[in-house]
Protein backbone atom coordinates (compact mmCIF):
# COMPACT_ATOMS: atom_id res chain seq x y z
CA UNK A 1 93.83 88.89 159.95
CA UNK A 2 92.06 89.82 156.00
CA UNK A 3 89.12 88.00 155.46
CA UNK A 4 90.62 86.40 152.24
CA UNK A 5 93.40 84.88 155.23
CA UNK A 6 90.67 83.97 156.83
CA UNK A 7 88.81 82.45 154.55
CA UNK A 8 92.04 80.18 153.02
CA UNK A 9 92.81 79.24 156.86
CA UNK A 10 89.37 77.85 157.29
CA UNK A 11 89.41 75.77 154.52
CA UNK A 12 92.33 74.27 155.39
CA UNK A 13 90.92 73.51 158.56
CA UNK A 14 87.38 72.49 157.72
CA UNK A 15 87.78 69.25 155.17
CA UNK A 16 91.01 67.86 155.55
CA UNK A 17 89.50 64.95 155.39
CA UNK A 18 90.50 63.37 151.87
CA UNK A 19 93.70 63.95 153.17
CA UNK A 20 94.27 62.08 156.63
CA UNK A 21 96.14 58.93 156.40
CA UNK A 22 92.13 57.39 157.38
CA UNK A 23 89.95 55.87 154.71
CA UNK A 24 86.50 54.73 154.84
CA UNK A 25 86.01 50.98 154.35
CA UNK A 26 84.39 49.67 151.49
CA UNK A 27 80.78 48.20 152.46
CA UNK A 28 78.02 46.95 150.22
CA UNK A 29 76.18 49.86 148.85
CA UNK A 30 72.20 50.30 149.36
CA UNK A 31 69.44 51.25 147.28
CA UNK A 32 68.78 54.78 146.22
CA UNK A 33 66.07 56.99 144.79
CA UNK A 34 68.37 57.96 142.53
CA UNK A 35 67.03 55.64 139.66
CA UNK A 36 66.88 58.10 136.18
CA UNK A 37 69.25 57.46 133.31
CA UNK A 38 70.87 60.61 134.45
CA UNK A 39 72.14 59.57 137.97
CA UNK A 40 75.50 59.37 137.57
CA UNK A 41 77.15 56.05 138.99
CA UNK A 42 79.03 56.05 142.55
CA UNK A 43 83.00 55.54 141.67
CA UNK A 44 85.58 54.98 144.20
CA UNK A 45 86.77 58.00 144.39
CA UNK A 46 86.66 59.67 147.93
CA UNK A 47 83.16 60.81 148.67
CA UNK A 48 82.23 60.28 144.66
CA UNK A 49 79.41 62.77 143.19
CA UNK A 50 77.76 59.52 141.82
CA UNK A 51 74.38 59.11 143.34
CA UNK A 52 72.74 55.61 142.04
CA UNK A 53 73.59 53.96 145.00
CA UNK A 54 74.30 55.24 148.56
CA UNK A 55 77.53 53.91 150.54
CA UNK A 56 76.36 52.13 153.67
CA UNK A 57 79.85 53.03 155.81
CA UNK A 58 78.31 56.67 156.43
CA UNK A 59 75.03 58.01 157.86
CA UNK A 60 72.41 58.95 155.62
CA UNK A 61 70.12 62.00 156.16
CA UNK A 62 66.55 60.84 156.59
CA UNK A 63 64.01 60.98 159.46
CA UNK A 64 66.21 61.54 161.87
CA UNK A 65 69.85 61.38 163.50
CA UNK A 66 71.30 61.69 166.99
CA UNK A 67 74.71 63.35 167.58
CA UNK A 68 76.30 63.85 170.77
CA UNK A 69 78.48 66.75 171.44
CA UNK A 70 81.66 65.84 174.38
CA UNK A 71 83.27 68.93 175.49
CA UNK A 72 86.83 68.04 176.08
CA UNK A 73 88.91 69.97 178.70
CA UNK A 74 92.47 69.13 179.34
CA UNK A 75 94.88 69.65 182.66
CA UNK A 76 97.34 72.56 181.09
CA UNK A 77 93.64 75.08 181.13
CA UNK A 78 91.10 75.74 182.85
CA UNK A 79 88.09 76.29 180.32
CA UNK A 80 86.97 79.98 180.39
CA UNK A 81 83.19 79.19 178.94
CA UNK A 82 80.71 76.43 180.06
CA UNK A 83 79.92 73.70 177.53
CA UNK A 84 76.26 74.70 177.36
CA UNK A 85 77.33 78.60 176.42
CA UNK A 86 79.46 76.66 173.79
CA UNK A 87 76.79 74.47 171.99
CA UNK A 88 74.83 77.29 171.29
CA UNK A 89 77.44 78.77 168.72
CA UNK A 90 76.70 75.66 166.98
CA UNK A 91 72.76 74.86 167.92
CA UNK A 92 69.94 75.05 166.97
CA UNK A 93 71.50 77.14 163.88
CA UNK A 94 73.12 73.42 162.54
CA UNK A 95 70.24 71.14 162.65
CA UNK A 96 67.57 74.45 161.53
CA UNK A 97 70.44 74.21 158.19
CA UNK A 98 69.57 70.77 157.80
CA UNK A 99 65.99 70.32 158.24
CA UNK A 100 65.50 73.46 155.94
CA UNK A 101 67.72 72.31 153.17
CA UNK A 102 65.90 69.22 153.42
CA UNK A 103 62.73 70.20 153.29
CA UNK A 104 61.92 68.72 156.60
CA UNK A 105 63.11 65.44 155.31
CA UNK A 106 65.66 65.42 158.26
CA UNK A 107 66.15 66.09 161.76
CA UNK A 108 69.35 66.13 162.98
CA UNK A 109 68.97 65.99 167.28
CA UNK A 110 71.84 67.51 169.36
CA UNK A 111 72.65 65.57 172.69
CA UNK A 112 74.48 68.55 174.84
CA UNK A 113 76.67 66.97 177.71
CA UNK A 114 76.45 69.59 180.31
CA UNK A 115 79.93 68.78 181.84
CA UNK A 116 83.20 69.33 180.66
CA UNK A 117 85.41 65.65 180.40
CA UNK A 118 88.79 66.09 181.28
CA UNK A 119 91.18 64.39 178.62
CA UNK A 120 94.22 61.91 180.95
CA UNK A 121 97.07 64.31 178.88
CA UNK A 122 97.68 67.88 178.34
CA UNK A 123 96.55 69.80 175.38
CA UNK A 124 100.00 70.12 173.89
CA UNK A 125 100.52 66.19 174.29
CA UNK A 126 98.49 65.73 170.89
CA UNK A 127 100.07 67.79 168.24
CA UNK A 128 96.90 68.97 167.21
CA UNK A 129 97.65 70.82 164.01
CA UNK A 130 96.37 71.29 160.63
CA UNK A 131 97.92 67.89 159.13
CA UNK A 132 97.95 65.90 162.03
CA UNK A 133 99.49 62.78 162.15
CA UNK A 134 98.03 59.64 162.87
CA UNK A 135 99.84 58.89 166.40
CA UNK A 136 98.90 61.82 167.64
CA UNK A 137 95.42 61.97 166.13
CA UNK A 138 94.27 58.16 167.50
CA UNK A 139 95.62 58.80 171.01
CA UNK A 140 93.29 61.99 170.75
CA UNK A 141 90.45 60.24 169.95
CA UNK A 142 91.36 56.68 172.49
CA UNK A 143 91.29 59.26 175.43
CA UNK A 144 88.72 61.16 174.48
CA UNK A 145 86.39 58.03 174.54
CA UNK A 146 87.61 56.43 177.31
CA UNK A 147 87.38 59.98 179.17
CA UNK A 148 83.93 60.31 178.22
CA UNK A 149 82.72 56.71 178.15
CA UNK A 150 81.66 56.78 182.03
CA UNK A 151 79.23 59.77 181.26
CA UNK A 152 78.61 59.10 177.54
CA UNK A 153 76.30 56.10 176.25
CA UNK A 154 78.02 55.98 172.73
CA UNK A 155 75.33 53.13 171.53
CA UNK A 156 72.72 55.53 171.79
CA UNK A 157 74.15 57.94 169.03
CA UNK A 158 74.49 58.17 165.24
CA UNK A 159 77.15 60.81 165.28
CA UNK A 160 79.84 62.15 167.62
CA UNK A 161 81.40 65.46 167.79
CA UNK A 162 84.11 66.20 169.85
CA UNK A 163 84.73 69.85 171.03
CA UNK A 164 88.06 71.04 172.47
CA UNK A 165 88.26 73.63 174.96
CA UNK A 166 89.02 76.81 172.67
CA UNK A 167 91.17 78.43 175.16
CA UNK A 168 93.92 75.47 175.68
CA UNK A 169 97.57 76.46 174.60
CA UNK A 170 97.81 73.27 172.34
CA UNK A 171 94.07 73.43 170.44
CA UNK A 172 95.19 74.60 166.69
CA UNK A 173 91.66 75.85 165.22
CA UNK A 174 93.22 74.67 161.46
CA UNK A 175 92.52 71.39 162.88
CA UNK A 176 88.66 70.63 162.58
CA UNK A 177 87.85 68.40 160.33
CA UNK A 178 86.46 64.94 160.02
CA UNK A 179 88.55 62.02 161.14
CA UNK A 180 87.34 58.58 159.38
CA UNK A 181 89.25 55.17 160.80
CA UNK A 182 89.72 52.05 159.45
CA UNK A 183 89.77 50.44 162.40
CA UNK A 184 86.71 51.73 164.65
CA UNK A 185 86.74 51.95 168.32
CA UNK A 186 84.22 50.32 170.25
CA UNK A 187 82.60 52.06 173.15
CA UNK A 188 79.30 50.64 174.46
CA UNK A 189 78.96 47.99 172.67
CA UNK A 190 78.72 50.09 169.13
CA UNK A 191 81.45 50.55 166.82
CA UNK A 192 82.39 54.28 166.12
CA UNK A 193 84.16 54.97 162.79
CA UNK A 194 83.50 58.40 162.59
CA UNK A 195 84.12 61.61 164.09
CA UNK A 196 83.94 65.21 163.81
CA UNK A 197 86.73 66.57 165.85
CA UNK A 198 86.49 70.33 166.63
CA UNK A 199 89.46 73.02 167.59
CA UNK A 200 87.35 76.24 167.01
CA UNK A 201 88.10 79.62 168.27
CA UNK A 202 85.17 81.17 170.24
CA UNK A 203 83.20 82.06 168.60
CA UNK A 204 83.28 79.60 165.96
CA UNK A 205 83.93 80.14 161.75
CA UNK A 206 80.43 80.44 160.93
CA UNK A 207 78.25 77.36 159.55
CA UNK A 208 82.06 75.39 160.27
CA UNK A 209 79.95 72.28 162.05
CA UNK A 210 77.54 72.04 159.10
CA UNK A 211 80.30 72.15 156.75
CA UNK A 212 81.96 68.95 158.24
CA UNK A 213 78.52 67.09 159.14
CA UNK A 214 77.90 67.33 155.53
CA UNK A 215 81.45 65.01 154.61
CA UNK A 216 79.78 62.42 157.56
CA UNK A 217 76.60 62.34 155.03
CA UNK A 218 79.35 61.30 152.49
CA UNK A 219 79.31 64.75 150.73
CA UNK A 220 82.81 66.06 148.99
CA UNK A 221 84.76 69.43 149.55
CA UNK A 222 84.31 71.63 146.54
CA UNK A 223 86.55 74.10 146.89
CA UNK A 224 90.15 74.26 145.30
CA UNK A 225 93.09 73.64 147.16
CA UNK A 226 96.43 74.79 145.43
CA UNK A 227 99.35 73.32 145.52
CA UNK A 228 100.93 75.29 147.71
CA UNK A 229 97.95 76.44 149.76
CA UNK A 230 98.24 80.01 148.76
CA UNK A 231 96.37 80.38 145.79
CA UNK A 232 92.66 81.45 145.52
CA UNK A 233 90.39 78.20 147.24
CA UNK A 234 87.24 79.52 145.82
CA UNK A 235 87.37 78.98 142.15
CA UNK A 236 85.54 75.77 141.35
CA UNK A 237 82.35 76.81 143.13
CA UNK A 238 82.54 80.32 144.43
CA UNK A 239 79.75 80.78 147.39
CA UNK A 240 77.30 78.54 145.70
CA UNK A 241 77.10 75.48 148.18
CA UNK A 242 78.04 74.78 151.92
CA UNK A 243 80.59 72.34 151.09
CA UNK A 244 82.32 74.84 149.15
CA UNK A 245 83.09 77.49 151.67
CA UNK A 246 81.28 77.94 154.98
CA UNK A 247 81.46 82.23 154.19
CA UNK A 248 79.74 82.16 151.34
CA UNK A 249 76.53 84.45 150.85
CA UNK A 250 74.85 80.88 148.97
CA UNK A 251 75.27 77.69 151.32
CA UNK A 252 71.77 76.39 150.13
CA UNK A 253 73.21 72.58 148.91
CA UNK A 254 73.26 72.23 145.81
CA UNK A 255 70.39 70.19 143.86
CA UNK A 256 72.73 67.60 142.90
CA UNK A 257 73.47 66.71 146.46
CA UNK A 258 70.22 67.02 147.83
CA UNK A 259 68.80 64.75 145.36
CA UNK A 260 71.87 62.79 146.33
CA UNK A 261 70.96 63.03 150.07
CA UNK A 262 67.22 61.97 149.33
CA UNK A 263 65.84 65.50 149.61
CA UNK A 264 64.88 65.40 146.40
CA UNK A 265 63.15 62.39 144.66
CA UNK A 266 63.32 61.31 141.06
CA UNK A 267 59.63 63.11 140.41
CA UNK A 268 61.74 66.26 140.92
CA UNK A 269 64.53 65.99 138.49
CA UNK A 270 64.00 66.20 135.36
CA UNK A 271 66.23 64.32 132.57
CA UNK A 272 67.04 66.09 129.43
CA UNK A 273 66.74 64.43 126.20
CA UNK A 274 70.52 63.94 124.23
CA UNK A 275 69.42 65.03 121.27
CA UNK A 276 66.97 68.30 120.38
CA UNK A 277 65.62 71.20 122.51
CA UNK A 278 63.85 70.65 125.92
CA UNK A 279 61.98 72.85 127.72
CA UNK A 280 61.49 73.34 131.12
CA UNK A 281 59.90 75.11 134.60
CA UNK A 282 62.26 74.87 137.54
CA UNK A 283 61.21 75.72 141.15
CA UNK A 284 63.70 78.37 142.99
CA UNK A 285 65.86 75.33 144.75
CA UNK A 286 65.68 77.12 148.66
CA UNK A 287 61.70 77.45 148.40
CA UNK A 288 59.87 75.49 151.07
CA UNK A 289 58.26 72.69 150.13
CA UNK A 290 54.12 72.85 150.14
CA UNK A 291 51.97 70.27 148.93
CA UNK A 292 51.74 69.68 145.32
CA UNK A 293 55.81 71.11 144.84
CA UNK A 294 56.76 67.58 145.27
CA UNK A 295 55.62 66.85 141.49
CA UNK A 296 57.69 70.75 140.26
CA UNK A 297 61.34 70.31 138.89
CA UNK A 298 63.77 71.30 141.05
CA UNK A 299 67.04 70.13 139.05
CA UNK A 300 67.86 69.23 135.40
CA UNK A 301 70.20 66.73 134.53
CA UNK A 302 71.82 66.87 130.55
CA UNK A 303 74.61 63.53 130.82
CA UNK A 304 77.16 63.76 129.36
CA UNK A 305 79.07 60.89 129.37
CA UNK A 306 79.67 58.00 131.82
CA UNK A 307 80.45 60.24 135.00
CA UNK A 308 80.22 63.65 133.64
CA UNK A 309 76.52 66.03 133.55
CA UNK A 310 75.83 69.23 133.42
CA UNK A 311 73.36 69.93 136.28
CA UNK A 312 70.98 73.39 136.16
CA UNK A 313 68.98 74.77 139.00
CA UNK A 314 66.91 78.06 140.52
CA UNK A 315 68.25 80.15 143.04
CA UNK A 316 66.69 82.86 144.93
CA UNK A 317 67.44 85.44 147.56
CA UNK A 318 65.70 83.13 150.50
CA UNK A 319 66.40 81.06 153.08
CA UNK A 320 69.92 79.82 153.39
CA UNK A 321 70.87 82.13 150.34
CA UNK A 322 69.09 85.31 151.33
CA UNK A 323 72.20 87.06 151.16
CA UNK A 324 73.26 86.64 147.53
CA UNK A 325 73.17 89.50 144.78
CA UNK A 326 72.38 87.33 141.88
CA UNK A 327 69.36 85.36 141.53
CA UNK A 328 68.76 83.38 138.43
CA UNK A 329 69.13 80.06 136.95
CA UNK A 330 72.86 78.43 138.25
CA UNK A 331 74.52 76.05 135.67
CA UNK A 332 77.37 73.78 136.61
CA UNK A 333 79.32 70.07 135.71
CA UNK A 334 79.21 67.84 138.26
CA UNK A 335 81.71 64.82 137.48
CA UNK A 336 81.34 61.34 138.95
CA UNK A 337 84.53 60.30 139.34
CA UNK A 338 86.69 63.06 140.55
CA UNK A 339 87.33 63.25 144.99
CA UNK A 340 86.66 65.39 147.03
CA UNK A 341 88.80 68.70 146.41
CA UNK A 342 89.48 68.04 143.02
CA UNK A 343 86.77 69.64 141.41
CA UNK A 344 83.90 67.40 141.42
CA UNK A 345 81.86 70.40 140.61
CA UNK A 346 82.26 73.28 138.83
CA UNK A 347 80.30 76.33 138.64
CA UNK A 348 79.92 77.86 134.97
CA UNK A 349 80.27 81.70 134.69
CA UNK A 350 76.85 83.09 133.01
CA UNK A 351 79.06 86.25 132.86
CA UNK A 352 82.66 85.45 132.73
CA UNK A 353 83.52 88.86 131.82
CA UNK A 354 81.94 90.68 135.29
CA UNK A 355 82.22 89.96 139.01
CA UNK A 356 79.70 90.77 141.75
CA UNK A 357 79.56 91.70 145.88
CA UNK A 358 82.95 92.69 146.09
CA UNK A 359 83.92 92.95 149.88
CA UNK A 360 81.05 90.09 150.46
CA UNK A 361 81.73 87.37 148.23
CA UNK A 362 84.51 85.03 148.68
CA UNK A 363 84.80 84.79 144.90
CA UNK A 364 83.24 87.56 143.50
CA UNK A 365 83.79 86.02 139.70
CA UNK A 366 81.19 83.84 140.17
CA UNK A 367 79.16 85.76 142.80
CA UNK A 368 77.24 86.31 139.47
CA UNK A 369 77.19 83.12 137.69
CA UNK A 370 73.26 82.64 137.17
CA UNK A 371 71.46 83.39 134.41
CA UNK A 372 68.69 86.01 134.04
CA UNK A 373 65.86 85.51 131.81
CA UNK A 374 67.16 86.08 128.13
CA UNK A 375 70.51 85.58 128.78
CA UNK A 376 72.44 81.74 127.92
CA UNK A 377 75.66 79.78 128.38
CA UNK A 378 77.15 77.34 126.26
CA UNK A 379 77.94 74.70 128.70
CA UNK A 380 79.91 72.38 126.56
CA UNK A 381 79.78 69.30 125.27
CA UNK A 382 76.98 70.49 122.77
CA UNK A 383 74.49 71.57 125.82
CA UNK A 384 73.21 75.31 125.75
CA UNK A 385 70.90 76.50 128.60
CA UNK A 386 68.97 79.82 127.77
CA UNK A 387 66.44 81.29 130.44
CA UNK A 388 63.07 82.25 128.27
CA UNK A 389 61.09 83.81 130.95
CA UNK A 390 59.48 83.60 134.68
CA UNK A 391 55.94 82.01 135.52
CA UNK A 392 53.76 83.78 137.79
CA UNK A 393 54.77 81.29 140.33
CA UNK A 394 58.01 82.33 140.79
CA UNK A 395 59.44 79.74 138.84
CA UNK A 396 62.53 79.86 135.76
CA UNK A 397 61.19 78.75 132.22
CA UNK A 398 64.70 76.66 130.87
CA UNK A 399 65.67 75.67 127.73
CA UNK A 400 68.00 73.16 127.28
CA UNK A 401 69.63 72.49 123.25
CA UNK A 402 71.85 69.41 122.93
CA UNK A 403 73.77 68.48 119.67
């Protein structure tokens, strides 16, 4: 199969999730960081960019979380690989993501059962598929609890992920994706309303499990999914984010999200002025934090209107998005009130009229979207960001014109 086949099949199968016939409960919101005139507010959209509150149904990334991963085996095959062989396709790369991204801000801490559980029904009992429907998907998840619950504390965990045997007839690999319920199920005493059901092949779509852990931390899908599912997926935000596509060359979060997440705190966003010129030093976004960087800009915020800004960041060739062939300053709208997979974000084209890493990019369009220094965009409603020059730091000297 192409890689562009590839690529469309996987993000089918990695976010579904807007689309299941689940839906998160509303809960009283709590308290953010997010408290600057330019935090957009949280709509009810599904998983809304607005970050001025956080919603209290789903995990959020700080100190530290504990997932377990159940392997599920079923009577129809007998698994090929042991479960330990299995986790490592997916740790310690997915919690080294997160606490990098995060600047060591959080920890998320694999439990590995050792033992495959064997699931009361054959694999092709389910109908595991790409849209799954809801009979088959709950009496999934009802025997894969009660299977597990004997060896399986579920009180002791934050998240759950739930890996089928790769090798049974009936495991679709479209299928992975994030199943929220209504209606949790109770094992242990602790309600579980969440989980991250996995139908990979082996070995796994690569960065696939951080992909989906990023929807339980109430983050959107960003990429485009046409009408009739053959169209180009890639178009709102190219490689530029995780939650995009998990092949891109850039899945370094973007800065709205981590100051979303609580990576980043207020000190490190800086709001422009809506009127006049501003100008500004912005830190390369995948740079480690040292001390002192916790005072340097990291994002700037121009609002726009009552869930619309235009959000502008650094990114480098390091860490997360070593492999990218543009470096530069990244520009992009970031609207409050649209769901997940509707374009929530959008990546503006610094050169609309060239594409970049052909055979490496999954849209090479925006592959080079950033701005070098003395180039500029107009971004629309009356904001203009123009790159001036570099500090000896390493950092991007930004000027931002509104009006």
């Amino acid at each position: 199969m192409d890689r562009g086949r590839l690529r469309r099949f996987a993000a089918i199968a990695t976010s579904l999730v807007a689309l299941v016939a689940t839906s998160i409960v509303a809960a009283p919101a709590t308290a953010s960081e997010a408290t600057l005139s330019c935090a957009l507010p949280r709509t009810d959209v599904h998983h809304s960019e607005g970050l001025d509150s956080w919603n209290g149904t789903y995990a959020r990334p700080r100190g530290s979380l504990d997932a377990v991963m159940v392997f599920l085996s079923f009577p129809d095959a007998r698994p090929r690989v042991a479960p330990r062989r299995l986790a490592t396709d997916y740790f310690p790369a997915t919690g080294r993501f997160f606490e990098t991204a995060s600047y060591g801000r959080f920890r998320l801490r694999p439990h590995i059962q050792r033992r495959w559980v064997k699931m009361p029904r054959t694999s092709t009992a389910y109908g595991i598929q790409r849209d799954w429907d809801a009979a088959g998907r709950s009496a999934y998840l009802d025997d894969a609890v009660a299977a597990a619950d004997a060896e399986v504390d579920f009180g002791r965990y934050d998240m759950v992920y739930l890996v089928a045997d790769p090798d049974a007839p009936g495991v679709d690999s479209d299928a992975t994706k994030v199943v929220n319920l209504d209606q949790p199920l109770t094992a242990d005493g602790a309600p579980l309303h969440r989980f991250v059901t996995v139908f990979e092949n082996n070995p796994p779509d690569h960065n696939v499990l951080a992909h989906e852990t990023g929807h339980v931390f109430d983050l959107p899908d960003l990429y485009h999914r046409p009408a009739d599912g053959m169209g180009d997926w890639d178009t709102y935000v190219g490689d530029w984010d995780l939650m995009g596509s998990q092949f891109g060359m850039a899945p370094e979060p973007f800065a709205w999200h981590k100051w979303k997440l609580g990576w980043l705190s207020d000190r490190q966003v800086d709001c422009i002025p809506t009127t006049g010129s501003a100008v500004r030093t912005l830190h390369p976004l995948s740079a480690p934090m040292r001390p002192g960087d916790r005072q340097r800009s990291r994002l700037l915020v121009a609002r726009t209107g009552e869930s619309g800004a235009i959000a502008v960041e650094a990114r480098n060739a390091a860490g997360s998005d070593r492999g990218i062939c543009r470096e530069g300053v990244l520009v992009y709208r970031v609207r409050g009130a649209t769901p997940s997979s509707e374009g929530p974000v959008q990546v503006l084209d610094g050169h609309p009229h060239s594409s970049a890493c052909w055979g490496a990019s999954v849209h090479p369009p925006l592959a080079d979207a950033p701005l070098d220094v003395g180039e500029s965009l107009d971004a629309g409603d009356g904001v203009r960001v123009a790159v001036t020059g570099r500090t000896a730091a390493g950092g991007w000297t930004v000027r931002v014109t509104r009006g």
